[in-house]
Protein backbone atom coordinates (compact mmCIF):
# COMPACT_ATOMS: atom_id res chain seq x y z
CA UNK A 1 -7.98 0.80 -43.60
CA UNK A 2 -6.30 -0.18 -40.30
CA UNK A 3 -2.51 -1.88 -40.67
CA UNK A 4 -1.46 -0.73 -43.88
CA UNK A 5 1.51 -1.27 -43.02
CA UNK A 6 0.93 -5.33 -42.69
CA UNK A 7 -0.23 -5.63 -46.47
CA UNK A 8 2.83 -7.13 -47.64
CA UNK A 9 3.31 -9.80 -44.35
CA UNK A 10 2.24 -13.06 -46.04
CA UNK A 11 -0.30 -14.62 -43.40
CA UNK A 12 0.72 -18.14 -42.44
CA UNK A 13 -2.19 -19.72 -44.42
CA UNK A 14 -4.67 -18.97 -46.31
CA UNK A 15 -7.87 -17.57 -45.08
CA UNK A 16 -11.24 -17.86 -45.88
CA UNK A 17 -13.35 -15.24 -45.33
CA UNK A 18 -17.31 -14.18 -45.37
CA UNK A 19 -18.36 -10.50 -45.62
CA UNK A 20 -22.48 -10.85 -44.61
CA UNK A 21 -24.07 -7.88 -45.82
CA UNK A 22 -28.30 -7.24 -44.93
CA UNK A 23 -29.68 -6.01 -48.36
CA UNK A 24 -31.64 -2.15 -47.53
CA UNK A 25 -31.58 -3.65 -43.94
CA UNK A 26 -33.62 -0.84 -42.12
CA UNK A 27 -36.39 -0.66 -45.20
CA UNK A 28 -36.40 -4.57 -45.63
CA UNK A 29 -37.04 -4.35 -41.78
CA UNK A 30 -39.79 -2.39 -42.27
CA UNK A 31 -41.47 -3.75 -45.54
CA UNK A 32 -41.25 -6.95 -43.07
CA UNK A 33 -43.32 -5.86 -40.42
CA UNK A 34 -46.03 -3.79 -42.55
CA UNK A 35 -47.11 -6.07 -45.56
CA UNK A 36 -48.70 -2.34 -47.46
CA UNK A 37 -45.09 -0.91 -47.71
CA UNK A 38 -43.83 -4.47 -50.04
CA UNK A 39 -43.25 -3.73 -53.32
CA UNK A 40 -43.41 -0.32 -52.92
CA UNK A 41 -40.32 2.19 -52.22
CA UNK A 42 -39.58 3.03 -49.12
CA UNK A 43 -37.22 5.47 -47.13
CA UNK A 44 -36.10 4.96 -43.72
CA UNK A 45 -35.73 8.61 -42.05
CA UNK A 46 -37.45 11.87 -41.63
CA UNK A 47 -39.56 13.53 -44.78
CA UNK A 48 -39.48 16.80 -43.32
CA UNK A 49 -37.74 19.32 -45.63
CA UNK A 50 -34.69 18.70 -43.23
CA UNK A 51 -35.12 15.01 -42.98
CA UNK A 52 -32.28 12.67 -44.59
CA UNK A 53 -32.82 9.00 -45.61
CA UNK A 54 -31.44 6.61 -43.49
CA UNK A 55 -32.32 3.69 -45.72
CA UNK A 56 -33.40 2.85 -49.38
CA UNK A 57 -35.69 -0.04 -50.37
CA UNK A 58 -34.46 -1.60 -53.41
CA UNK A 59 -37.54 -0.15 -55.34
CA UNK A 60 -37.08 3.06 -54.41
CA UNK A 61 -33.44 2.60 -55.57
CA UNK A 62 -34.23 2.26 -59.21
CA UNK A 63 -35.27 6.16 -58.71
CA UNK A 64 -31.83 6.52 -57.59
CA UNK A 65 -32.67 7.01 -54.05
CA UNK A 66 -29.82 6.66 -51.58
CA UNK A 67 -29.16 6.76 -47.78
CA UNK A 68 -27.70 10.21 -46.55
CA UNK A 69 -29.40 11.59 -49.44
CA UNK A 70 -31.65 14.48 -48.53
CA UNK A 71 -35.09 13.78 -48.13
CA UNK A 72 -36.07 16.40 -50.22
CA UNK A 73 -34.21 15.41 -52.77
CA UNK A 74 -35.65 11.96 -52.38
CA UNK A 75 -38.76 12.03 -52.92
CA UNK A 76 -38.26 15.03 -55.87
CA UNK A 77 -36.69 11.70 -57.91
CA UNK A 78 -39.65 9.54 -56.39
CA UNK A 79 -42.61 11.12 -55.88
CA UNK A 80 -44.43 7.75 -54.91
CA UNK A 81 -41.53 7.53 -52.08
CA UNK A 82 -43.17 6.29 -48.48
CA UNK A 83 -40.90 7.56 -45.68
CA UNK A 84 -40.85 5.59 -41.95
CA UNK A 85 -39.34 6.43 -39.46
CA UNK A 86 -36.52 4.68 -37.59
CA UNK A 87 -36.83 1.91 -35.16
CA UNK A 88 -33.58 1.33 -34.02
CA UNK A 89 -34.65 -0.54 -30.59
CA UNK A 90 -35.73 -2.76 -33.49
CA UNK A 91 -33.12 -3.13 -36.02
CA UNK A 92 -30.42 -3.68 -32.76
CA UNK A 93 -32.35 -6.52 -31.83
CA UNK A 94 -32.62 -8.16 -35.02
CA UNK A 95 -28.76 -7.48 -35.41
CA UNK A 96 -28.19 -9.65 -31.86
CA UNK A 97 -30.21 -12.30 -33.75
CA UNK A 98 -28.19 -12.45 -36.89
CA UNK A 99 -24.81 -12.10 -35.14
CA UNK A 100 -26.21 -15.43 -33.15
CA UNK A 101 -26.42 -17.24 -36.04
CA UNK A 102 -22.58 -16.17 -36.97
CA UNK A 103 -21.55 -17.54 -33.80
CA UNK A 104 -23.10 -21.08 -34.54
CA UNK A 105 -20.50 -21.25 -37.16
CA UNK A 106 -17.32 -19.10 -35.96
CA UNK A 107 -16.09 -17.04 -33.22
CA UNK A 108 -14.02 -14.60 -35.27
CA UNK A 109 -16.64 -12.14 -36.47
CA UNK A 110 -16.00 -8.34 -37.13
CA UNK A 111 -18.69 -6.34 -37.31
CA UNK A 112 -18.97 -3.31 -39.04
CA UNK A 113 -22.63 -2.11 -38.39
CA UNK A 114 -25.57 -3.34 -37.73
CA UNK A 115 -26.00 -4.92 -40.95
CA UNK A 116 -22.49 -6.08 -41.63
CA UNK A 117 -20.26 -8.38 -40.49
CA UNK A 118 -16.78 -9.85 -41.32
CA UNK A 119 -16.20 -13.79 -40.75
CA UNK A 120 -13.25 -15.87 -40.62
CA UNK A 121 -14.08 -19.35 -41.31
CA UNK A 122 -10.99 -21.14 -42.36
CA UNK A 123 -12.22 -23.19 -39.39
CA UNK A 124 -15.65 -22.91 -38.86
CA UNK A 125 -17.48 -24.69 -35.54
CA UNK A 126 -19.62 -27.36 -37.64
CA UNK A 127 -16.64 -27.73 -39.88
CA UNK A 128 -18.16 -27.42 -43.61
CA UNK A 129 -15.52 -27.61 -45.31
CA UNK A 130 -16.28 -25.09 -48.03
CA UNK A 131 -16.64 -21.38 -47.46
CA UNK A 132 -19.20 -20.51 -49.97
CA UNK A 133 -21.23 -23.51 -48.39
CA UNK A 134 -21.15 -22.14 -44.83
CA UNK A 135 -22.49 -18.65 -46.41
CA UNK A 136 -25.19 -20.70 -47.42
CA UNK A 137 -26.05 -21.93 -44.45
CA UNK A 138 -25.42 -19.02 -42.42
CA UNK A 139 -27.97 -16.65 -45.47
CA UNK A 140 -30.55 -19.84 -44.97
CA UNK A 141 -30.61 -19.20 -41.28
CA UNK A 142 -30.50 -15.68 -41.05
CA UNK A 143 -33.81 -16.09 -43.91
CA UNK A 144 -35.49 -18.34 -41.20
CA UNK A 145 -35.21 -16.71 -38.25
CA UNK A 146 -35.92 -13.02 -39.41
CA UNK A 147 -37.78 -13.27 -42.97
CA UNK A 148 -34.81 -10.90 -44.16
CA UNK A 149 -32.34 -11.49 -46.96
CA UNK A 150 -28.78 -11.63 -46.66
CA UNK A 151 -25.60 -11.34 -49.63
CA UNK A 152 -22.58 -12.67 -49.02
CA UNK A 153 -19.09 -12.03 -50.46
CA UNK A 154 -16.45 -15.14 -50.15
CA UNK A 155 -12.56 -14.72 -50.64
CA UNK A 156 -9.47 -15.35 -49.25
CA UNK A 157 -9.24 -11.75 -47.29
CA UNK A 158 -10.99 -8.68 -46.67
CA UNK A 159 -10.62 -6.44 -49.29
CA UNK A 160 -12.15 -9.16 -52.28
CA UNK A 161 -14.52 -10.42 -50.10
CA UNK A 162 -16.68 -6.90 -49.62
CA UNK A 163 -16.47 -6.51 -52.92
CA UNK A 164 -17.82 -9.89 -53.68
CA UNK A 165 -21.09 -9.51 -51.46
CA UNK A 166 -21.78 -6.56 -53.52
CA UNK A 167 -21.12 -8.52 -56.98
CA UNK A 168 -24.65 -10.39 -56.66
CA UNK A 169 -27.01 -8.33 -54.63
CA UNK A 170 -29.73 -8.64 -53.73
CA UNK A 171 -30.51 -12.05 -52.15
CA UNK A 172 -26.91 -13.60 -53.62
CA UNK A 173 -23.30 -14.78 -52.71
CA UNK A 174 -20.11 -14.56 -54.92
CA UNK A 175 -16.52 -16.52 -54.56
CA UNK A 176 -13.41 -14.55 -55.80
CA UNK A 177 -10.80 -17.36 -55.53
CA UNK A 178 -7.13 -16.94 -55.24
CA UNK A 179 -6.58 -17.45 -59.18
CA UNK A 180 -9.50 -14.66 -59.84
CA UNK A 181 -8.45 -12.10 -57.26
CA UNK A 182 -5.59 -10.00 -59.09
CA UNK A 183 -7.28 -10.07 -62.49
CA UNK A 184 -11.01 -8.86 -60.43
CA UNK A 185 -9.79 -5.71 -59.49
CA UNK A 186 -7.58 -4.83 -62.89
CA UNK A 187 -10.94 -3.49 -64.52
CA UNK A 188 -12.64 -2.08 -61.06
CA UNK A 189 -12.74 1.97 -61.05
CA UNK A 190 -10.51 3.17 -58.24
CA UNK A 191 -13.80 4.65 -57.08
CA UNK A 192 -15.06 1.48 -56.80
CA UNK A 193 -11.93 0.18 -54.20
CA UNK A 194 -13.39 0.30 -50.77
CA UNK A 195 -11.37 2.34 -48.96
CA UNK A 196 -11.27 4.89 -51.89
CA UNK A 197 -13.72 7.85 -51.37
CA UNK A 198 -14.80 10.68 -53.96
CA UNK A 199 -12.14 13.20 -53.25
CA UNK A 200 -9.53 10.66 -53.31
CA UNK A 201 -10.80 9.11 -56.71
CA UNK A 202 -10.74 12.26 -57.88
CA UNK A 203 -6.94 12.82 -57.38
CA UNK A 204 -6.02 9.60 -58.80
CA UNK A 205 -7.65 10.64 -61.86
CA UNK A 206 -5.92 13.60 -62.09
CA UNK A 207 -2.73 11.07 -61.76
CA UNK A 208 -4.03 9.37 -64.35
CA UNK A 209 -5.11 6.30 -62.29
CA UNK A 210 -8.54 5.33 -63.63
CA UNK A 211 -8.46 0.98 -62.79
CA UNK A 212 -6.92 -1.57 -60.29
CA UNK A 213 -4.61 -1.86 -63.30
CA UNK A 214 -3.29 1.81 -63.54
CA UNK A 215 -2.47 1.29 -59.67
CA UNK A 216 -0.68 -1.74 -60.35
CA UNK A 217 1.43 -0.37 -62.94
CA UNK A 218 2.25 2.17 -60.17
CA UNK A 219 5.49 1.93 -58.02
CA UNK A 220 4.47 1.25 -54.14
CA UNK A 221 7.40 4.33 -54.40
CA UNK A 222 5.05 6.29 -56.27
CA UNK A 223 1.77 5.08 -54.24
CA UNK A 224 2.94 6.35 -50.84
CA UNK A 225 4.70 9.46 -52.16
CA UNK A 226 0.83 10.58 -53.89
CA UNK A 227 -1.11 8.92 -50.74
CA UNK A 228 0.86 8.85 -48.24
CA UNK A 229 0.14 5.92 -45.18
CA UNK A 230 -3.13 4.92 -47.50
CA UNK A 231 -0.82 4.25 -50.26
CA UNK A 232 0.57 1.12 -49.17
CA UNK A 233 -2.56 -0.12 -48.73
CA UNK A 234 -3.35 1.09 -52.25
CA UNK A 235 -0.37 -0.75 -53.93
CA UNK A 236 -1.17 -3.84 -52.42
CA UNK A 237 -5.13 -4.25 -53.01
CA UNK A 238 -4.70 -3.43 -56.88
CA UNK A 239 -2.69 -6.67 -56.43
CA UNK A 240 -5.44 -8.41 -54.70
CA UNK A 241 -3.46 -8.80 -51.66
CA UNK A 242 -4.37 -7.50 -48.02
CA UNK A 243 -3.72 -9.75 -45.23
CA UNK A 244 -5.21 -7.99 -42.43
CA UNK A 245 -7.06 -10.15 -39.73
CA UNK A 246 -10.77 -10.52 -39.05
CA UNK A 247 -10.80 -8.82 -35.98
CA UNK A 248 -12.81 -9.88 -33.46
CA UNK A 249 -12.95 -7.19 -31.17
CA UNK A 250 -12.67 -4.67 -32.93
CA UNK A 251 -11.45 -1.53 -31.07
CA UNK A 252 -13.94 1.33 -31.57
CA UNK A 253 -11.72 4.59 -32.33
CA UNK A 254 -14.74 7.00 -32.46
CA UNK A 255 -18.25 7.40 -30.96
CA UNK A 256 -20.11 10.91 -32.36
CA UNK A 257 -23.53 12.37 -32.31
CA UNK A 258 -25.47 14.98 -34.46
CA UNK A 259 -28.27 16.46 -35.79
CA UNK A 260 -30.15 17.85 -38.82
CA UNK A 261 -32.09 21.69 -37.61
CA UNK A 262 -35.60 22.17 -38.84
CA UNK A 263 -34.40 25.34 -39.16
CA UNK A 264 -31.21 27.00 -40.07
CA UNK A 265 -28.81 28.35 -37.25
CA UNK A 266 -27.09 31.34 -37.08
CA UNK A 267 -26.18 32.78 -33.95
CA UNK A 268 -23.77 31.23 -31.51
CA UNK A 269 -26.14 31.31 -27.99
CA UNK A 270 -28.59 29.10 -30.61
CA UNK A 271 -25.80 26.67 -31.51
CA UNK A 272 -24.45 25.91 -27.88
CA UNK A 273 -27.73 25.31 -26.60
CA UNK A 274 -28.16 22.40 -30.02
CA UNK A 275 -24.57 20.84 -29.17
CA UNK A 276 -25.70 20.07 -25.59
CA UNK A 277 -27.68 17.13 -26.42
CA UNK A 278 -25.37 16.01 -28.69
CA UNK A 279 -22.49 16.26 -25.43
CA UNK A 280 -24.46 14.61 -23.46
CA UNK A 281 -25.40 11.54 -25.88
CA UNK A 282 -21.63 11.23 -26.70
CA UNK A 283 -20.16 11.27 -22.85
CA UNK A 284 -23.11 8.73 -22.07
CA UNK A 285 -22.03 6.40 -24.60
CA UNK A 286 -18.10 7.07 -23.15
CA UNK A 287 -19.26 6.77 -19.45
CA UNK A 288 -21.53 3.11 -20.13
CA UNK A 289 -18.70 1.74 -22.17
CA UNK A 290 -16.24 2.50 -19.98
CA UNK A 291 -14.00 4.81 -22.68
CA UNK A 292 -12.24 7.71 -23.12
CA UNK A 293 -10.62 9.83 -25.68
CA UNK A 294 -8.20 12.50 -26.36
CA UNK A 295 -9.48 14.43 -29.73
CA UNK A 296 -12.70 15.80 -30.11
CA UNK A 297 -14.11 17.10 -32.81
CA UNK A 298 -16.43 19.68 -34.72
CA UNK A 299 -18.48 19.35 -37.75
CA UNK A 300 -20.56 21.70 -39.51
CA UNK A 301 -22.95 21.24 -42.56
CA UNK A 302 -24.06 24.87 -43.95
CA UNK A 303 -27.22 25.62 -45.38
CA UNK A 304 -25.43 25.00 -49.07
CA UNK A 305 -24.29 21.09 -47.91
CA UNK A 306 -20.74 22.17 -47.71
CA UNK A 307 -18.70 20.60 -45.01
CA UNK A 308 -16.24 21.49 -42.34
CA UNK A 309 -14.70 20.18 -39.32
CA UNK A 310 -12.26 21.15 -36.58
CA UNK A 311 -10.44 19.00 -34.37
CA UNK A 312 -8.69 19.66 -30.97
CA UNK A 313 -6.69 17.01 -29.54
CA UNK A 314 -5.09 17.50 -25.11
CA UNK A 315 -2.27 15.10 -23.75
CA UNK A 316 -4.70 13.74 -21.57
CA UNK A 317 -8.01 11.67 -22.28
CA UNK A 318 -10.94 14.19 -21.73
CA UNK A 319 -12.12 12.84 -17.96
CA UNK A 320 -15.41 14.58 -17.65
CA UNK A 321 -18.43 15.81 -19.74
CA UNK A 322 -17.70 19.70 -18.56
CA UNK A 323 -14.54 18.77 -20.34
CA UNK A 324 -15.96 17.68 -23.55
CA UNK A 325 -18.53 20.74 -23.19
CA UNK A 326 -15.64 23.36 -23.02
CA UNK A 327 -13.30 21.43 -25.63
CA UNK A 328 -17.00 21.80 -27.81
CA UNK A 329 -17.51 24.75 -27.80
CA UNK A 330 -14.16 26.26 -27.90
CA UNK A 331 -14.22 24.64 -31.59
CA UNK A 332 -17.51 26.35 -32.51
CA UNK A 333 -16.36 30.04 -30.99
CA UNK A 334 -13.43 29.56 -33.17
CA UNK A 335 -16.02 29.60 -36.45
CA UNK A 336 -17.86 32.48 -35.19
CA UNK A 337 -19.46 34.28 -36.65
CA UNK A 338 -20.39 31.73 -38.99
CA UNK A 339 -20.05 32.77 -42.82
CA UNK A 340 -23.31 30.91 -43.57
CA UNK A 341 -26.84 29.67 -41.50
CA UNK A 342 -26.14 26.22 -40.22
CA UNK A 343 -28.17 23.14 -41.34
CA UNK A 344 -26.26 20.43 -39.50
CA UNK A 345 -23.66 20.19 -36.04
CA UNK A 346 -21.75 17.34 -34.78
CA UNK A 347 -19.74 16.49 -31.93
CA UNK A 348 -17.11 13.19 -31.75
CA UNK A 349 -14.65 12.03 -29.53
CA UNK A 350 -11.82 9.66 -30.92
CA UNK A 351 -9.14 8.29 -30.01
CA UNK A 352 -10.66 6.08 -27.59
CA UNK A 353 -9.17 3.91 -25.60
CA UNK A 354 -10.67 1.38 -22.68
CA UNK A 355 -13.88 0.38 -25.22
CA UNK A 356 -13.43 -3.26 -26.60
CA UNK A 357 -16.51 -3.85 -28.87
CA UNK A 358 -17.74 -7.10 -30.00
CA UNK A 359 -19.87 -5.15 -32.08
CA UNK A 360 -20.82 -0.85 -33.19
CA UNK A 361 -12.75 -4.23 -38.13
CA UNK A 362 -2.55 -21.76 -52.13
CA UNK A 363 -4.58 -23.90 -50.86
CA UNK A 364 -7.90 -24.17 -48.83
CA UNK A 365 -11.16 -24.32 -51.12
CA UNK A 366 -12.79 -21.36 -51.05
C-alpha cells in the first residue's frame, strides 16, 4: 500500500494496466512435470506433522485446502491429499521465462512474486492497441512456452486490476473499465479489498463498515482518523481510484528467513543455535544484493499458532552479520523465558536500502 498519500493526484492519462497472476503456480508446476499427480490434489510443502503447504492444486482446493495452512490440517480436510516437495531452483526459472515474455510486450513490469506480476501497457512494444488483447497474447505465450495457465486482471490502475485477475480464475481474464470501476467495489466485502487483512476487516465491522459502499459513505476525515496513513488509501479505493505507478523497480523494503521445528522449542541455548541459519541466510541475501537495513526483527509462532514479533531499529544500517546476530538475539533474550514451547522463529531485516529489484510494487480502451 505504498504512496497513500498520492491517491487523490489525478495521473496525467489514463493507464492501462495487466495484473498476470499463475493459477496454484508451484502445484500446476508440479502436476506439469509428473503426469500421476493431474487431476488429483496436490500440496506443495512438507507433510510432516510440522510441515505447512506452500501451494494448493485447484482440486485439492475444493477440500478447502490453502497455502500456509498447516499440513496437518490439510490433509485432515483431504485425506486423498499428495504432498511434494518444493523445487524452487525450478519454479525461479520458470518465473525468468514468463517475465521474458512480459518484456516482449512492455518494460514497466512490477513483480510481486514469483507468480505475479504488474504491467503497464498503455504503450505496449508491439503496440496492440487493446489491453485485454495484449493479456491474451501475453496468457497464449506464457501457455506455449511452459504448459502452465495464466489469469489476468485488466483496468485502468492497480487496485481494480488484482481484483479482476481473481474475478475469472482459473485459466481467465476480466476488464473492469472506467464506467464499471466505482460501482465493482460498492458490493465487495472490505475483507475482500486487497490491502485489507483479517484484523483490520474486523475493526471496520465493528465501525459498521461491511462494503466498498459503507467506506464510501465514510468521510476521508473519518477514514484516516479510524486507520490512520492506510486510511487514505481506504477512502480512495472504495471510490475506485488509486493512481499509484507500476513500478518497475520496485525497491525491496524487507528480506527475512524462518523455519517450522519438528519439534517444539523451549529453552533459549536451543533457540540461538535455530536462529543462526536463519542469520546467516538473511545477511547472505543482504551481502549478494548489495543491501542494508536498519530494523530487524523477531517473530515467534507458539505451539498454539499465536503470533508475536519484536522489532529493534539503530541509527545506523546494521554493517555486519555479528551485528545482525547480536541485534537477534537481544530480541529473543527479551522473551525469555518463553511463556509457551516454540513451533516457529523468524528473523528480517527492513528498511533496506542499496537493493533495486527488478524482481522478489477518460479515454484509452481498456
Amino acid at each position: 500500500m505504498e504512496d497513500h498519500d498520492d491517491q487523490a493526484a489525478s495521473p496525467s492519462r489514463q493507464r492501462k494496466i495487466i495484473h498476470i497472476d499463475m493459477d496454484a503456480f508451484y502445484a500446476s508446476v508440479e502436476q506439469r512435470d509428473n503426469p500421476d499427480l493431474r487431476g488429483k490434489p496436490v500440496a506443495v510443502g512438507g507433510s510432516r506433522e510440522r510441515g505447512v503447504v506452500a501451494a494448493a492444486s485447484y482440486e485439492a482446493r475444493k477440500f478447502g485446502v490453502r497455502s500456509a495452512m498447516p499440513s496437518v490440517t490439510a490433509k485432515r480436510q483431504c485425506p486423498d491429499l499428495i504432498f511434494v516437495k518444493p523445487r524452487f531452483e525450478v519454479y525461479k526459472a520458470i518465473s525468468q521465462q514468463i517475465r521474458e515474455i512480459f518484456a516482449e510486450h512492455t518494460p514497466i513490469i512490477e513483480p510481486l512474486s514469483l507468480d505475479e506480476a504488474y504491467l503497464d501497457v498503455t504503450e505496449n512494444l508491439q503496440s496492440i492497441p487493446w489491453a485485454r488483447d495484449v493479456a491474451l497474447a501475453i496468457r497464449a505465450k506464457i501457455k506455449e512456452v511452459t504448459g502452465l495457465n495464466a489469469s489476468a486482471g485488466i483496468s485502468y490502475n492497480k487496485f481494480l486490476a488484482k481484483l479482476a485477475s481473481d474475478y475469472r480464475k482459473p485459466n481467465g481474464q476480466y476488464v473492469i473499465t472506467p464506467e464499471m470501476g466505482p460501482a465493482f467495489v460498492e458490493n465487495l466485502p472490505v475483507g475482500k479489498f486487497h490491502g485489507i487483512g483479517p484484523a483490520t476487516s474486523t475493526k471496520m465491522n465493528s465501525l459498521g463498515l461491511y462494503t466498498g459502499l459503507d467506506m464510501r459513505n465514510q468521510s476521508r476525515e473519518f477514514m484516516q482518523a479510524n486507520f490512520g496513513r492506510a486510511g487514505n488509501y481506504y477512502y480512495w479505493i472504495s471510490r475506485g481510484v488509486d493512481n499509484r505507478e507500476v513500478r518497475a523497480d520496485r525497491i525491496r523494503k524487507s528480506v527475512g528467513a524462518e523455519n517450522t521445528f519438528a519439534r517444539d522449542l523451549t529453552g533459549f541455548d536451543a533457540m540461538v543455535a535455530e536462529l543462526q541459519s536463519l542469520i546467516d541466510k538473511v545477511w547472505r541475501h543482504c551481502e549478494d544484493n548489495g543491501a542494508r537495513g536498519r530494523t530487524v526483527t523477531l517473530k515467534v509462532k507458539f505451539n498454539d499458532f499465536e503470533i508475536i514479533t519484536r522489532s529493534k531499529s539503530v541509527p545506523f544500517a546494521v554493517s555486519s552479520r555479528r551485528e545482525l546476530e547480536h541485534l537477534s538475539i537481544g530480541l529473543l533474550q527479551g522473551e525469555m523465558p518463553v511463556p509457551k514451547p516454540v513451533r516457529l522463529l523468524g528473523i528480517s531485516l527492513s528498511a533496506l536500502h542499496g537493493e533495486f529489484q527488478a524482481e522478489p510494487q477518460l479515454g484509452l480502451p481498456i
